[in-house]
PDB file of N, CA and C in Angstrom:
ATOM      1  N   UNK A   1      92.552  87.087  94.159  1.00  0.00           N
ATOM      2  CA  UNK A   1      93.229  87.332  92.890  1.00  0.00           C
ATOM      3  C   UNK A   1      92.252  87.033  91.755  1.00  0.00           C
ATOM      4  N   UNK A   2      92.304  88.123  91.100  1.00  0.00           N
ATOM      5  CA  UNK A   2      91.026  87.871  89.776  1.00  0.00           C
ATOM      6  C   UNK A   2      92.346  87.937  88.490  1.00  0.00           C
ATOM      7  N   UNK A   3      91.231  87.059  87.012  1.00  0.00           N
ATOM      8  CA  UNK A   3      91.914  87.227  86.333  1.00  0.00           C
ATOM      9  C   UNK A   3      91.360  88.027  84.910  1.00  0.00           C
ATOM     10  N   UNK A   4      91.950  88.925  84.770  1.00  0.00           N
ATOM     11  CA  UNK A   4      91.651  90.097  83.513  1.00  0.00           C
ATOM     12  C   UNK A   4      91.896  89.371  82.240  1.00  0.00           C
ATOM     13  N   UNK A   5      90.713  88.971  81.623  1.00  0.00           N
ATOM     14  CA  UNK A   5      90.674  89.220  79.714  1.00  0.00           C
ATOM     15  C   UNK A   5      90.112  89.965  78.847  1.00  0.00           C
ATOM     16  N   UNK A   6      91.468  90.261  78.188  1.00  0.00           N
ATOM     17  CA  UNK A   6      91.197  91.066  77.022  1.00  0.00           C
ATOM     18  C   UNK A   6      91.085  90.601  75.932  1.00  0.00           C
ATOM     19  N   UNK A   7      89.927  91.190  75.143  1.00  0.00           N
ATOM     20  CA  UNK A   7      89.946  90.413  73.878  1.00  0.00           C
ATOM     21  C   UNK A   7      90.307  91.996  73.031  1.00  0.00           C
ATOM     22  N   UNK A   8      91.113  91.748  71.723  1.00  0.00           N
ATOM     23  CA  UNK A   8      91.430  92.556  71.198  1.00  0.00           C
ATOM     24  C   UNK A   8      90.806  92.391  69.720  1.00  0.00           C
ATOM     25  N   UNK A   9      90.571  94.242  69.065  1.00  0.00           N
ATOM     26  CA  UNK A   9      89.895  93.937  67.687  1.00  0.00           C
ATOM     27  C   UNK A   9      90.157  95.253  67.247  1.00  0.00           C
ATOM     28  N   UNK A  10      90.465  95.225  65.640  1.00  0.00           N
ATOM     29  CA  UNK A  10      91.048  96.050  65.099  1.00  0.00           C
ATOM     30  C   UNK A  10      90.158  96.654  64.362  1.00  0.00           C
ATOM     31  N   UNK A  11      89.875  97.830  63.732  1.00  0.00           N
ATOM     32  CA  UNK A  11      89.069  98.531  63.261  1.00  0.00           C
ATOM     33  C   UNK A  11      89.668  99.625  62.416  1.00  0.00           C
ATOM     34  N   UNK A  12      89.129  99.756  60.695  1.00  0.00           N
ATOM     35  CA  UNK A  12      88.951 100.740  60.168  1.00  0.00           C
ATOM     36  C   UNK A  12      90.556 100.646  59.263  1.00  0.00           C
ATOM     37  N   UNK A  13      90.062 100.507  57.590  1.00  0.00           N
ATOM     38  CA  UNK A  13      91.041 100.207  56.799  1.00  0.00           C
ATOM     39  C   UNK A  13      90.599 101.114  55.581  1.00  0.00           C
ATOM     40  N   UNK A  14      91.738 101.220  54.851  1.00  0.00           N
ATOM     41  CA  UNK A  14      91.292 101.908  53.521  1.00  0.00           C
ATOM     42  C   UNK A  14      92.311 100.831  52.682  1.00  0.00           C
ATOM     43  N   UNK A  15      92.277 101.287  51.393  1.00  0.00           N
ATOM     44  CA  UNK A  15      92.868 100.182  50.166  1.00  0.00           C
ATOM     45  C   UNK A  15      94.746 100.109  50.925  1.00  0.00           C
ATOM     46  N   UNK A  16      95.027  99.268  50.763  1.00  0.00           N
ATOM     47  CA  UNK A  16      96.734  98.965  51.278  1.00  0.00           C
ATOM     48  C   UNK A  16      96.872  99.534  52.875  1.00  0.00           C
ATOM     49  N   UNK A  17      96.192  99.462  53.784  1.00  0.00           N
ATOM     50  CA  UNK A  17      96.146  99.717  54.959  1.00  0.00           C
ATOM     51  C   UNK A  17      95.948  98.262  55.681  1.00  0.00           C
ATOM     52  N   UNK A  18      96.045  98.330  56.744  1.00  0.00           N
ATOM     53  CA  UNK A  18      96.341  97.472  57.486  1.00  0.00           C
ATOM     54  C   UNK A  18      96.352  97.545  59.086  1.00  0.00           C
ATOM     55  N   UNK A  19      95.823  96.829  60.192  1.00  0.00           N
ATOM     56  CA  UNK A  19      95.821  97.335  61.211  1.00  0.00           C
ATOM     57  C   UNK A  19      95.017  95.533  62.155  1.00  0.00           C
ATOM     58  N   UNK A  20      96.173  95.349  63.015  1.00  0.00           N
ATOM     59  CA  UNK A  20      95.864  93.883  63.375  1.00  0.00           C
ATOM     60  C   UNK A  20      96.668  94.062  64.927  1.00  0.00           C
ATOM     61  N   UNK A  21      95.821  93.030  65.746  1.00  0.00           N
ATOM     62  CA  UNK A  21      96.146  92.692  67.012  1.00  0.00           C
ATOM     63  C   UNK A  21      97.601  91.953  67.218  1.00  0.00           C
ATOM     64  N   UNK A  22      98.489  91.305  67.717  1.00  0.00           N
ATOM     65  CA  UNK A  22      99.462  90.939  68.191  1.00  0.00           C
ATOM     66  C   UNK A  22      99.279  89.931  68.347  1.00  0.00           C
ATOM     67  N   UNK A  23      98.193  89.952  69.578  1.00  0.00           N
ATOM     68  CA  UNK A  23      97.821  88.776  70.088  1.00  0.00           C
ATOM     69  C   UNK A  23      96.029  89.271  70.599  1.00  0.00           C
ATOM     70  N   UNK A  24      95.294  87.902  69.994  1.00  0.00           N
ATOM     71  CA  UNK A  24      93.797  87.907  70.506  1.00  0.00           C
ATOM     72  C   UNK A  24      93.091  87.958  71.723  1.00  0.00           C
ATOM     73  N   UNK A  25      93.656  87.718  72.649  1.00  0.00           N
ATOM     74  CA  UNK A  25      93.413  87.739  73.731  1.00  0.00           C
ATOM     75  C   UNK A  25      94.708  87.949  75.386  1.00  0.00           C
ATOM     76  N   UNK A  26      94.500  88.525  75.776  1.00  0.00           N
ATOM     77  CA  UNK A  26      95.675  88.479  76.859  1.00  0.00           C
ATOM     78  C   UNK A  26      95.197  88.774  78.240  1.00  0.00           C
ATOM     79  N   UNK A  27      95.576  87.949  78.658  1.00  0.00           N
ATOM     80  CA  UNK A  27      94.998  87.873  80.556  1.00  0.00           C
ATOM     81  C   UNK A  27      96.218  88.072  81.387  1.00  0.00           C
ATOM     82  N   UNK A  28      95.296  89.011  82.956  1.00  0.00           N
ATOM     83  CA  UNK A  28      96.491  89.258  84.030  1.00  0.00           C
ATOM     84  C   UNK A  28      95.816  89.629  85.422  1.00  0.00           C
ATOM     85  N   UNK A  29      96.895  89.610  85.986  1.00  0.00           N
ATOM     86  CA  UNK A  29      96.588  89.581  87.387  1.00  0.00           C
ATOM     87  C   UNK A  29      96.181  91.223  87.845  1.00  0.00           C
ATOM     88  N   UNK A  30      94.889  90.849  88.723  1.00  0.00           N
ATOM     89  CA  UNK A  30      94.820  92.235  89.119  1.00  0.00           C
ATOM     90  C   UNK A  30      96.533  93.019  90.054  1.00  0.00           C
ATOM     91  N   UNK A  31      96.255  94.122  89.494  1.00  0.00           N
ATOM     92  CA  UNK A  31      97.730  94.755  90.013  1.00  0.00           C
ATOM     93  C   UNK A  31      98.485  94.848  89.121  1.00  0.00           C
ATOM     94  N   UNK A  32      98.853  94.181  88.532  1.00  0.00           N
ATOM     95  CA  UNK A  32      99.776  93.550  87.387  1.00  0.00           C
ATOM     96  C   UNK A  32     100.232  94.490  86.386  1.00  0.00           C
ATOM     97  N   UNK A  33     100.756  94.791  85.646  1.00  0.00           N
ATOM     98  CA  UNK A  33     100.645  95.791  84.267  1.00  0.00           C
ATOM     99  C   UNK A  33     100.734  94.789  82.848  1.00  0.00           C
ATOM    100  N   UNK A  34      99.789  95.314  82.009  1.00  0.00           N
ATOM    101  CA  UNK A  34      99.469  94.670  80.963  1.00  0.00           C
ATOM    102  C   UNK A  34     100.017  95.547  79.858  1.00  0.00           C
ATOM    103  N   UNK A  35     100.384  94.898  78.525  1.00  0.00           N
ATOM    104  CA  UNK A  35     100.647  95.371  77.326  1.00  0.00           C
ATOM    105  C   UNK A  35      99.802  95.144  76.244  1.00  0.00           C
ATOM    106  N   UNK A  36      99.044  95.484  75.554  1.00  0.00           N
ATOM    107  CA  UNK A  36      98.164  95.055  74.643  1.00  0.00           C
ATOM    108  C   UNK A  36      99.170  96.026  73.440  1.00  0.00           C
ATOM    109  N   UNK A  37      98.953  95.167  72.175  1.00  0.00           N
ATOM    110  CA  UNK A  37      99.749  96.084  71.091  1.00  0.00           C
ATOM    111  C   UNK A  37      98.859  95.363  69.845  1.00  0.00           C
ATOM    112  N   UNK A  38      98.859  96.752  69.216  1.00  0.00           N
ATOM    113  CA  UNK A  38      98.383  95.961  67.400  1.00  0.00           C
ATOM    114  C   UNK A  38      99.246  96.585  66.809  1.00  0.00           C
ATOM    115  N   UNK A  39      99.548  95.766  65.635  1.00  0.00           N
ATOM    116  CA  UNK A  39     100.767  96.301  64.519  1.00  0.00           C
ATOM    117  C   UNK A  39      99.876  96.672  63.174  1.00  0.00           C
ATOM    118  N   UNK A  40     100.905  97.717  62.435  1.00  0.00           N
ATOM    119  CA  UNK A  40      99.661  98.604  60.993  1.00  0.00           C
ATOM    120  C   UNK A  40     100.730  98.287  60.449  1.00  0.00           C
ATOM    121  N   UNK A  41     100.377  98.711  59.201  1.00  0.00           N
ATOM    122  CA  UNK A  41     101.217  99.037  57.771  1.00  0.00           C
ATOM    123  C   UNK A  41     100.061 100.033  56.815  1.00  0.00           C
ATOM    124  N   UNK A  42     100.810 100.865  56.553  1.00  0.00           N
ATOM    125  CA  UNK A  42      99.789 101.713  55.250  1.00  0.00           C
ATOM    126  C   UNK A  42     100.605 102.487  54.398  1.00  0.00           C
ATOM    127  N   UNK A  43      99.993 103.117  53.584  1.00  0.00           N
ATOM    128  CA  UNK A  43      99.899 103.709  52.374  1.00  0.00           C
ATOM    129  C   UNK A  43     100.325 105.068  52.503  1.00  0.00           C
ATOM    130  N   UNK A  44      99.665 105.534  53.749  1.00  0.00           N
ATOM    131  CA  UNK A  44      99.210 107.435  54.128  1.00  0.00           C
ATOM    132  C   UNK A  44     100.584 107.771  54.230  1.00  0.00           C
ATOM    133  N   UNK A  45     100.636 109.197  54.479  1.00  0.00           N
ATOM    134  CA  UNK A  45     101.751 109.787  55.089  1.00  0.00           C
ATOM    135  C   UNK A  45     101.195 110.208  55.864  1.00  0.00           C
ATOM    136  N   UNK A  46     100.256 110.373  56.845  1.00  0.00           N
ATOM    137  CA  UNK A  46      99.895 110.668  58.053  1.00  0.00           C
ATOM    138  C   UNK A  46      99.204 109.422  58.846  1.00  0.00           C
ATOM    139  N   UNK A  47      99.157 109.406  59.850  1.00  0.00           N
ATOM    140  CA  UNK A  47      98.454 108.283  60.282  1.00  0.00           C
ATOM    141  C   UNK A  47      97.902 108.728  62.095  1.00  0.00           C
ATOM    142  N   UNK A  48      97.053 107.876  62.535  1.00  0.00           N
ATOM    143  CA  UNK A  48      96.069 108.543  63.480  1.00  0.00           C
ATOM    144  C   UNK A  48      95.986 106.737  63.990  1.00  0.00           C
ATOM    145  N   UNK A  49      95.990 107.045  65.073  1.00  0.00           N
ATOM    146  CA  UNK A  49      95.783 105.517  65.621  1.00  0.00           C
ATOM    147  C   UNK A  49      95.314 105.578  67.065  1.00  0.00           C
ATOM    148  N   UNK A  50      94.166 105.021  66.915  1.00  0.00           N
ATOM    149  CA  UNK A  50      93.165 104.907  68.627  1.00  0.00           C
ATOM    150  C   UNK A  50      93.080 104.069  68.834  1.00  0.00           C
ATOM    151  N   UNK A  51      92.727 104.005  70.283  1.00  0.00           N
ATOM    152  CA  UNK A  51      92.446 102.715  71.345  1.00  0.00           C
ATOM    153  C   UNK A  51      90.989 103.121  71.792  1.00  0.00           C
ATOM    154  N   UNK A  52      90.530 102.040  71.857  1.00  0.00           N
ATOM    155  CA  UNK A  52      88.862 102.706  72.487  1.00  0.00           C
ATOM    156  C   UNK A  52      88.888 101.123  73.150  1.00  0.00           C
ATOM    157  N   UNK A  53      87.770 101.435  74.560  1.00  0.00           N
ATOM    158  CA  UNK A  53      87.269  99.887  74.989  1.00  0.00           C
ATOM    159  C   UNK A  53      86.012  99.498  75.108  1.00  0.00           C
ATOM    160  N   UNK A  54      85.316  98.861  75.197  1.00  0.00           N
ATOM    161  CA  UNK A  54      84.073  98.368  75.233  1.00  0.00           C
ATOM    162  C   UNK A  54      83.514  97.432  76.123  1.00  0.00           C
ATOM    163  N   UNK A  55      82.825  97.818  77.256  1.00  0.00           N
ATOM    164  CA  UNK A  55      82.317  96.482  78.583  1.00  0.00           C
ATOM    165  C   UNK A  55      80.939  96.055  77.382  1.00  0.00           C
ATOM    166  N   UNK A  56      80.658  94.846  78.164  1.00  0.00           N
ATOM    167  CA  UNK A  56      79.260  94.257  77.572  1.00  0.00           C
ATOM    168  C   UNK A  56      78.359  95.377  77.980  1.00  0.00           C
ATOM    169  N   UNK A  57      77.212  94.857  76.850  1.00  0.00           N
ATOM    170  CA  UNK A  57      76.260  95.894  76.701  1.00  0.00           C
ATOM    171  C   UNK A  57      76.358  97.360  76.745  1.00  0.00           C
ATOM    172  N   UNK A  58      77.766  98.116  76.338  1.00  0.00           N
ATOM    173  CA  UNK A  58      77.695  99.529  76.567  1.00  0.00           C
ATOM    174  C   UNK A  58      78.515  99.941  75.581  1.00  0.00           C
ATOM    175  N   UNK A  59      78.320 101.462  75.629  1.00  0.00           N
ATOM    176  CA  UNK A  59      79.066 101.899  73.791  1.00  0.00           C
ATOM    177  C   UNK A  59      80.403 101.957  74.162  1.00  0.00           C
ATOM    178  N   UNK A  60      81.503 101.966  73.299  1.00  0.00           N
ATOM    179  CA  UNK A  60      82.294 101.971  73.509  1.00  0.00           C
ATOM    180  C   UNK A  60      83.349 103.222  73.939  1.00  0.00           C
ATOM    181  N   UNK A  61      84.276 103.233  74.953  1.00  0.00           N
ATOM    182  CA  UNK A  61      84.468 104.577  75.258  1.00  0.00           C
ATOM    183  C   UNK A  61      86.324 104.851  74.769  1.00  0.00           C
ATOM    184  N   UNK A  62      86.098 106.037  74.105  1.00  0.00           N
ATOM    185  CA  UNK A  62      87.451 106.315  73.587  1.00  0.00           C
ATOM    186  C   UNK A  62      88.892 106.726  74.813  1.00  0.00           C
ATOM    187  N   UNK A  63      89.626 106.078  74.574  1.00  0.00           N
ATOM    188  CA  UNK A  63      90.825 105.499  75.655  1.00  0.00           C
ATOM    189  C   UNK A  63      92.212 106.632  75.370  1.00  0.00           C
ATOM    190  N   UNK A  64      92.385 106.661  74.347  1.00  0.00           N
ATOM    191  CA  UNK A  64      93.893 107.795  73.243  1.00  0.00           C
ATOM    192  C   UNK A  64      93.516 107.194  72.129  1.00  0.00           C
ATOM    193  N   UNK A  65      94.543 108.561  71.841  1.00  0.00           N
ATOM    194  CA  UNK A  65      94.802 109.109  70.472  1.00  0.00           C
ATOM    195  C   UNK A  65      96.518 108.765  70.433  1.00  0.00           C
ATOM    196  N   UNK A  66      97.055 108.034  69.970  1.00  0.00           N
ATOM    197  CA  UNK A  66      98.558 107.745  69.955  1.00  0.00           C
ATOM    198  C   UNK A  66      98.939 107.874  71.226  1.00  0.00           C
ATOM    199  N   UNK A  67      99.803 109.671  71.089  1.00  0.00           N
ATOM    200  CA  UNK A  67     100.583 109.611  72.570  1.00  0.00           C
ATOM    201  C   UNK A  67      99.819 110.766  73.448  1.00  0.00           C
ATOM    202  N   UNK A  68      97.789 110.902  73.174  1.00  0.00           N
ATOM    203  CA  UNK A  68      96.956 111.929  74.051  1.00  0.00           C
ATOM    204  C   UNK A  68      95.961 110.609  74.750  1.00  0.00           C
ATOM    205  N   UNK A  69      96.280 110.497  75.716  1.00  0.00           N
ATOM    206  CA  UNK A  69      94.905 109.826  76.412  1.00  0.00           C
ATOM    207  C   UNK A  69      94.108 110.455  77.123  1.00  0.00           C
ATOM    208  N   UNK A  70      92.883 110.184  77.125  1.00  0.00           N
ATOM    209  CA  UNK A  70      91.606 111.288  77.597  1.00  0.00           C
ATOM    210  C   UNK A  70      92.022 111.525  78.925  1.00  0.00           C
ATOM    211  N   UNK A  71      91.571 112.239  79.342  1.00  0.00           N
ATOM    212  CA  UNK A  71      92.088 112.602  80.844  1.00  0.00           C
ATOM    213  C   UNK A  71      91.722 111.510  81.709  1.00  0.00           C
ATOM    214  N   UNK A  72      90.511 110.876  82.149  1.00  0.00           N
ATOM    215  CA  UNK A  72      90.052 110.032  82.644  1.00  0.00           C
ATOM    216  C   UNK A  72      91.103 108.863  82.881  1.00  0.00           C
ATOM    217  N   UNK A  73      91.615 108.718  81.816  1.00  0.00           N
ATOM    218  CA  UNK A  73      92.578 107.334  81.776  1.00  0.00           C
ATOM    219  C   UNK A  73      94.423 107.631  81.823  1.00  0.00           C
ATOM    220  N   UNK A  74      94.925 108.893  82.295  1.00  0.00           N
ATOM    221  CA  UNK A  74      96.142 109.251  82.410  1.00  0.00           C
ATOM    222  C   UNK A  74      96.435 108.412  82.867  1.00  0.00           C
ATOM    223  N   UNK A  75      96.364 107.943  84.416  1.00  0.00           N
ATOM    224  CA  UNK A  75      97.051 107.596  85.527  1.00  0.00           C
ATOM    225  C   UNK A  75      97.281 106.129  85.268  1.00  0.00           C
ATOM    226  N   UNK A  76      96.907 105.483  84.032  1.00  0.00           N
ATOM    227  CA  UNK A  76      97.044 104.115  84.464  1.00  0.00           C
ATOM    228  C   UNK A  76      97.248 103.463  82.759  1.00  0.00           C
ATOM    229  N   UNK A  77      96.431 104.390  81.876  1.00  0.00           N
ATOM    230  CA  UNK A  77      97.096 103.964  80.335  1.00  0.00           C
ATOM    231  C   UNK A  77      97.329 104.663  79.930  1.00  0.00           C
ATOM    232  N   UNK A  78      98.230 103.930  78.788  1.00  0.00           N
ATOM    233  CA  UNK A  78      99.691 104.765  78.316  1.00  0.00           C
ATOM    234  C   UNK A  78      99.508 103.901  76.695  1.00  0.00           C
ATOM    235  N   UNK A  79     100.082 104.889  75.821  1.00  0.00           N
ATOM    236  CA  UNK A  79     100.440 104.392  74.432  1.00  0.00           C
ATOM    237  C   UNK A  79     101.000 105.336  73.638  1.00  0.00           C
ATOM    238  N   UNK A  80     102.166 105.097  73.194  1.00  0.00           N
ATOM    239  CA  UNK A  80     103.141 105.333  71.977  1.00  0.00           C
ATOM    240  C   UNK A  80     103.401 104.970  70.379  1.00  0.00           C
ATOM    241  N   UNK A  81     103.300 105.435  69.918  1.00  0.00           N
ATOM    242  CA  UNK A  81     103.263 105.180  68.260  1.00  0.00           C
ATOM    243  C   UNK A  81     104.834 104.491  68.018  1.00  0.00           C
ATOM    244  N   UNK A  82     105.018 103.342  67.633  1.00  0.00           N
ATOM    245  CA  UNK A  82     106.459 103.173  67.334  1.00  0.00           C
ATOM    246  C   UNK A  82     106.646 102.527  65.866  1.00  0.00           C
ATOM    247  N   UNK A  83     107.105 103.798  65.294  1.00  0.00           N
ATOM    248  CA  UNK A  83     107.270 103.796  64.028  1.00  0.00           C
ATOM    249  C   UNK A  83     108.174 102.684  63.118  1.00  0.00           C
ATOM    250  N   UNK A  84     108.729 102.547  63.898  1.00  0.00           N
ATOM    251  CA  UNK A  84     109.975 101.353  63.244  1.00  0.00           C
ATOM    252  C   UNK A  84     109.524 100.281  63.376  1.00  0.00           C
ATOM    253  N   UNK A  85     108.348  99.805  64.749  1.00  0.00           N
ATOM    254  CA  UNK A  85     108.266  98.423  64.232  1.00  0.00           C
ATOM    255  C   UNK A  85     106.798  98.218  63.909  1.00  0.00           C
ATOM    256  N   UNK A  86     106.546  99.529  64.074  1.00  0.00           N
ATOM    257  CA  UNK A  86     104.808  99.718  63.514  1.00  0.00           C
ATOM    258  C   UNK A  86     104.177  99.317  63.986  1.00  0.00           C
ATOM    259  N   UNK A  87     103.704  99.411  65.548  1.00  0.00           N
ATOM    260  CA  UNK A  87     103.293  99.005  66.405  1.00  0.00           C
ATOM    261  C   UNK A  87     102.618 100.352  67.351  1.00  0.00           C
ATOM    262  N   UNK A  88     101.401  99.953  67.617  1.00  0.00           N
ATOM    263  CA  UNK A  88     100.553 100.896  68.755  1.00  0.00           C
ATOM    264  C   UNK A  88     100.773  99.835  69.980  1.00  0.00           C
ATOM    265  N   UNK A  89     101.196  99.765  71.016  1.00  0.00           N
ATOM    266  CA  UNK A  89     101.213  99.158  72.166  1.00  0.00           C
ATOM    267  C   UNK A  89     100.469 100.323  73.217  1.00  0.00           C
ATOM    268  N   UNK A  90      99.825  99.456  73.965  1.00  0.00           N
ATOM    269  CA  UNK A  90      98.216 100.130  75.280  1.00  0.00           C
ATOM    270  C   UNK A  90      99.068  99.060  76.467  1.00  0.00           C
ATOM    271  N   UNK A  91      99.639 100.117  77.080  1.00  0.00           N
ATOM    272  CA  UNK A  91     100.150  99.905  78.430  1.00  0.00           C
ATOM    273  C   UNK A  91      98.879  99.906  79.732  1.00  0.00           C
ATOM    274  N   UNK A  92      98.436  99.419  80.372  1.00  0.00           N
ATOM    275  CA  UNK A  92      97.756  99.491  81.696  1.00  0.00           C
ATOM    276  C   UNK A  92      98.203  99.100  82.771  1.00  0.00           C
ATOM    277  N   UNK A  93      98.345 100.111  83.887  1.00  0.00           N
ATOM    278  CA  UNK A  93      99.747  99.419  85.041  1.00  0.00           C
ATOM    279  C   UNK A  93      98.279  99.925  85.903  1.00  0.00           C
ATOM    280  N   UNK A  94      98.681  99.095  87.164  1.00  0.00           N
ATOM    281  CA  UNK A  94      97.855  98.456  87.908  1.00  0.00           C
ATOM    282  C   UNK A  94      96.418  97.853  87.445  1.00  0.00           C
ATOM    283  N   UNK A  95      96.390  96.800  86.943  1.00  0.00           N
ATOM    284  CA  UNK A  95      95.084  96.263  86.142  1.00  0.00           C
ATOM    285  C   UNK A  95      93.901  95.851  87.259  1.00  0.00           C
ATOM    286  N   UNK A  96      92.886  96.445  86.614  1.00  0.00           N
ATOM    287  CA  UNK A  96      91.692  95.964  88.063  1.00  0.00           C
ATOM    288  C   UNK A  96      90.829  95.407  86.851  1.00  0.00           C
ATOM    289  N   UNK A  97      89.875  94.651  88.120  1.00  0.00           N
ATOM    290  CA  UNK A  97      88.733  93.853  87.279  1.00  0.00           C
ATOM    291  C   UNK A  97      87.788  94.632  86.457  1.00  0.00           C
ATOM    292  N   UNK A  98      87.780  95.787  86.219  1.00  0.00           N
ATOM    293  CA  UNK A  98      86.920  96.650  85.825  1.00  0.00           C
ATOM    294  C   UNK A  98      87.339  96.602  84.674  1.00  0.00           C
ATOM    295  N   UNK A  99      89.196  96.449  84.474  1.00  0.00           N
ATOM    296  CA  UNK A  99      89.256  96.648  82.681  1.00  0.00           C
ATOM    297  C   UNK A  99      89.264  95.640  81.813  1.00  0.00           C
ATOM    298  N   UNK A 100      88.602  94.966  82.249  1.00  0.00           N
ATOM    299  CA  UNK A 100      87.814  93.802  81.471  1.00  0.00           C
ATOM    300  C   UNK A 100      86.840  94.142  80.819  1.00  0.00           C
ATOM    301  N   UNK A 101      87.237  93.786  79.000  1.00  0.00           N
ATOM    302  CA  UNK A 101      86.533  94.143  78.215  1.00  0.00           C
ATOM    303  C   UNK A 101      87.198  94.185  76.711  1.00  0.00           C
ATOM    304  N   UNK A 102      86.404  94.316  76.135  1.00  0.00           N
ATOM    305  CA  UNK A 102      87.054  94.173  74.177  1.00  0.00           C
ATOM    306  C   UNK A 102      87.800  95.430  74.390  1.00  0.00           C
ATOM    307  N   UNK A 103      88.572  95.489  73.857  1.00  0.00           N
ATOM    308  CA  UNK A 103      89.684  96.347  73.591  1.00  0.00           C
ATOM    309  C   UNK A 103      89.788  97.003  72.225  1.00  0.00           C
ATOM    310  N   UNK A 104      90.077  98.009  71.484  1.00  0.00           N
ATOM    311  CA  UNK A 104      89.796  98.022  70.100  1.00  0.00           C
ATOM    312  C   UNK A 104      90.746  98.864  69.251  1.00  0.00           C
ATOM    313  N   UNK A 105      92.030  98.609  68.236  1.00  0.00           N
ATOM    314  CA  UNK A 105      92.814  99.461  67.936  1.00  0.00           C
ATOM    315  C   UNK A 105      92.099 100.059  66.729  1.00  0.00           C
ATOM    316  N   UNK A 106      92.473 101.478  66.258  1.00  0.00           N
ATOM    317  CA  UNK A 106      91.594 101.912  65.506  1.00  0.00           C
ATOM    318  C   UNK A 106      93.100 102.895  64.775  1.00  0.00           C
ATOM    319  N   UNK A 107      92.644 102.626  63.340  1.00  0.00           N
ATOM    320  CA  UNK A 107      93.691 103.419  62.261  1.00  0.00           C
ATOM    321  C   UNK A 107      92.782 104.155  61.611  1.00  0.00           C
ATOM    322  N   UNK A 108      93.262 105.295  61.364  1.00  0.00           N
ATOM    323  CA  UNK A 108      92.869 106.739  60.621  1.00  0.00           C
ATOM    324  C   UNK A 108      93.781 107.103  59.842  1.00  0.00           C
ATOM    325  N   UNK A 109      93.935 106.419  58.076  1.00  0.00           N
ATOM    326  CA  UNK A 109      95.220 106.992  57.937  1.00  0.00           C
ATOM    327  C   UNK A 109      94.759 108.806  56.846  1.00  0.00           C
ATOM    328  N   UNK A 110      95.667 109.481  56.691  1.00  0.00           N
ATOM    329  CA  UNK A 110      95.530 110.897  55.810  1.00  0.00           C
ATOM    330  C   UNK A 110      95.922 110.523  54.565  1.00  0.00           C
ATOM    331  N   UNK A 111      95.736 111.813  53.637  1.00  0.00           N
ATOM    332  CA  UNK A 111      97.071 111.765  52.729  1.00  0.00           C
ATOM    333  C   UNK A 111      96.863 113.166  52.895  1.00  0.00           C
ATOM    334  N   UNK A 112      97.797 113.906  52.036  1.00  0.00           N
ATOM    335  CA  UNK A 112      98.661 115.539  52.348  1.00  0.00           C
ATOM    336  C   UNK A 112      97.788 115.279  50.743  1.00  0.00           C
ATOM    337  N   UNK A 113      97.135 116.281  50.451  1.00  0.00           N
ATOM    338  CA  UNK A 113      97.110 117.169  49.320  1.00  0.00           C
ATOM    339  C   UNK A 113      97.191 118.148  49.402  1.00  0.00           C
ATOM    340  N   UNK A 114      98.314 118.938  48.637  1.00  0.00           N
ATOM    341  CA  UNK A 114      98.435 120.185  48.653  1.00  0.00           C
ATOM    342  C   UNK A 114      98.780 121.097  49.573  1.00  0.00           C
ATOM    343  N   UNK A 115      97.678 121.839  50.003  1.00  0.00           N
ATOM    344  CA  UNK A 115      97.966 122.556  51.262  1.00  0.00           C
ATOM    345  C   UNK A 115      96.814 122.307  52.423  1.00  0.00           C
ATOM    346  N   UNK A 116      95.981 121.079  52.231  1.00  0.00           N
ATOM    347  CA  UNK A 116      94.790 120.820  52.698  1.00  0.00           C
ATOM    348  C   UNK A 116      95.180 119.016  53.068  1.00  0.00           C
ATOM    349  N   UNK A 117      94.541 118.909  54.088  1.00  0.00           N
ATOM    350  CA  UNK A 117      94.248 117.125  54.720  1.00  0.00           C
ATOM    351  C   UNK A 117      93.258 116.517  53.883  1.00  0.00           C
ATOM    352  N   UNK A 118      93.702 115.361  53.267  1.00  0.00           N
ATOM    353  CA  UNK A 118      92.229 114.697  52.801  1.00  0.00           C
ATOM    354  C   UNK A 118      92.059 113.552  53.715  1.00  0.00           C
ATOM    355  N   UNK A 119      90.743 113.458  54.847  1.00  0.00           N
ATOM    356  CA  UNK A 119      90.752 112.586  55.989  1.00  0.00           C
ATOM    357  C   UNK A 119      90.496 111.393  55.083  1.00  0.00           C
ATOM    358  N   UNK A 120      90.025 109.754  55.486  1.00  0.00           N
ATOM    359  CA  UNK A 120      89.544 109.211  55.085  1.00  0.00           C
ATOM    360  C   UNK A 120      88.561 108.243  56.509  1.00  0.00           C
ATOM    361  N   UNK A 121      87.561 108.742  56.457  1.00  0.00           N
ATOM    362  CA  UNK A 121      86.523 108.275  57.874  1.00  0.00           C
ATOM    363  C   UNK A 121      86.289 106.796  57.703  1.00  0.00           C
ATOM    364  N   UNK A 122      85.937 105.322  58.241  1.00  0.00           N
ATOM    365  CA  UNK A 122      85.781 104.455  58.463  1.00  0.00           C
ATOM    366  C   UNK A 122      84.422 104.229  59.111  1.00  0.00           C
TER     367      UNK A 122
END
């Protein structure tokens, strides 16, 4: 029995935005299913929210996009946008020692001008 830590870290704000972990760290049993969640608040009327992870020494690799996770990572993470309590929660069911590693929530918020997106990059 090994034990999985995650360290969690939030990334990428604009003026009245906001975007924070739950909790800093969370450990589990291989097998196990884990919940990692960061909670936002912003400004935008659009909003974009990623998960990416990061092992030591290597770049970091993008995990989802709200409710699209890269193909690679279907079978085992999962995440939903939940608007009401403003929360990104990163589901991982069967946890192996491999997903050990920084964890990283990431906000992209928009605004609507007009008939055009104005992004704002981080």
């Amino acid at each position: 029995m090994f034990i999985v830590i995650y360290f969690i870290y939030s990334i990428g704000l604009t003026a009245g935005d906001d975007i924070s972990p739950e909790r800093e760290e969370v450990s589990s049993n291989e097998g196990e299913s884990v919940t990692l969640s960061c909670s936002y608040s912003t400004t935008s009327d659009y909003i974009y929210l990623y998960w990416y992870r990061q092992h030591s020494n290597q770049a970091p690799q993008y995990l989802l996009y709200k409710d699209d996770n890269a193909p690679e990572y279907k079978e085992r993470f999962d995440a939903s946008l939940n608007r009401t309590a403003k929360t990104v929660p990163l589901t991982v069911q069967n946890v192996q020692l491999s997903d050990s590693a920084v964890y990283y929530c990431a906000l992209r918020p928009t605004k609507e001008t007009g008939s055009r997106m104005t992004y704002f990059f981080i």
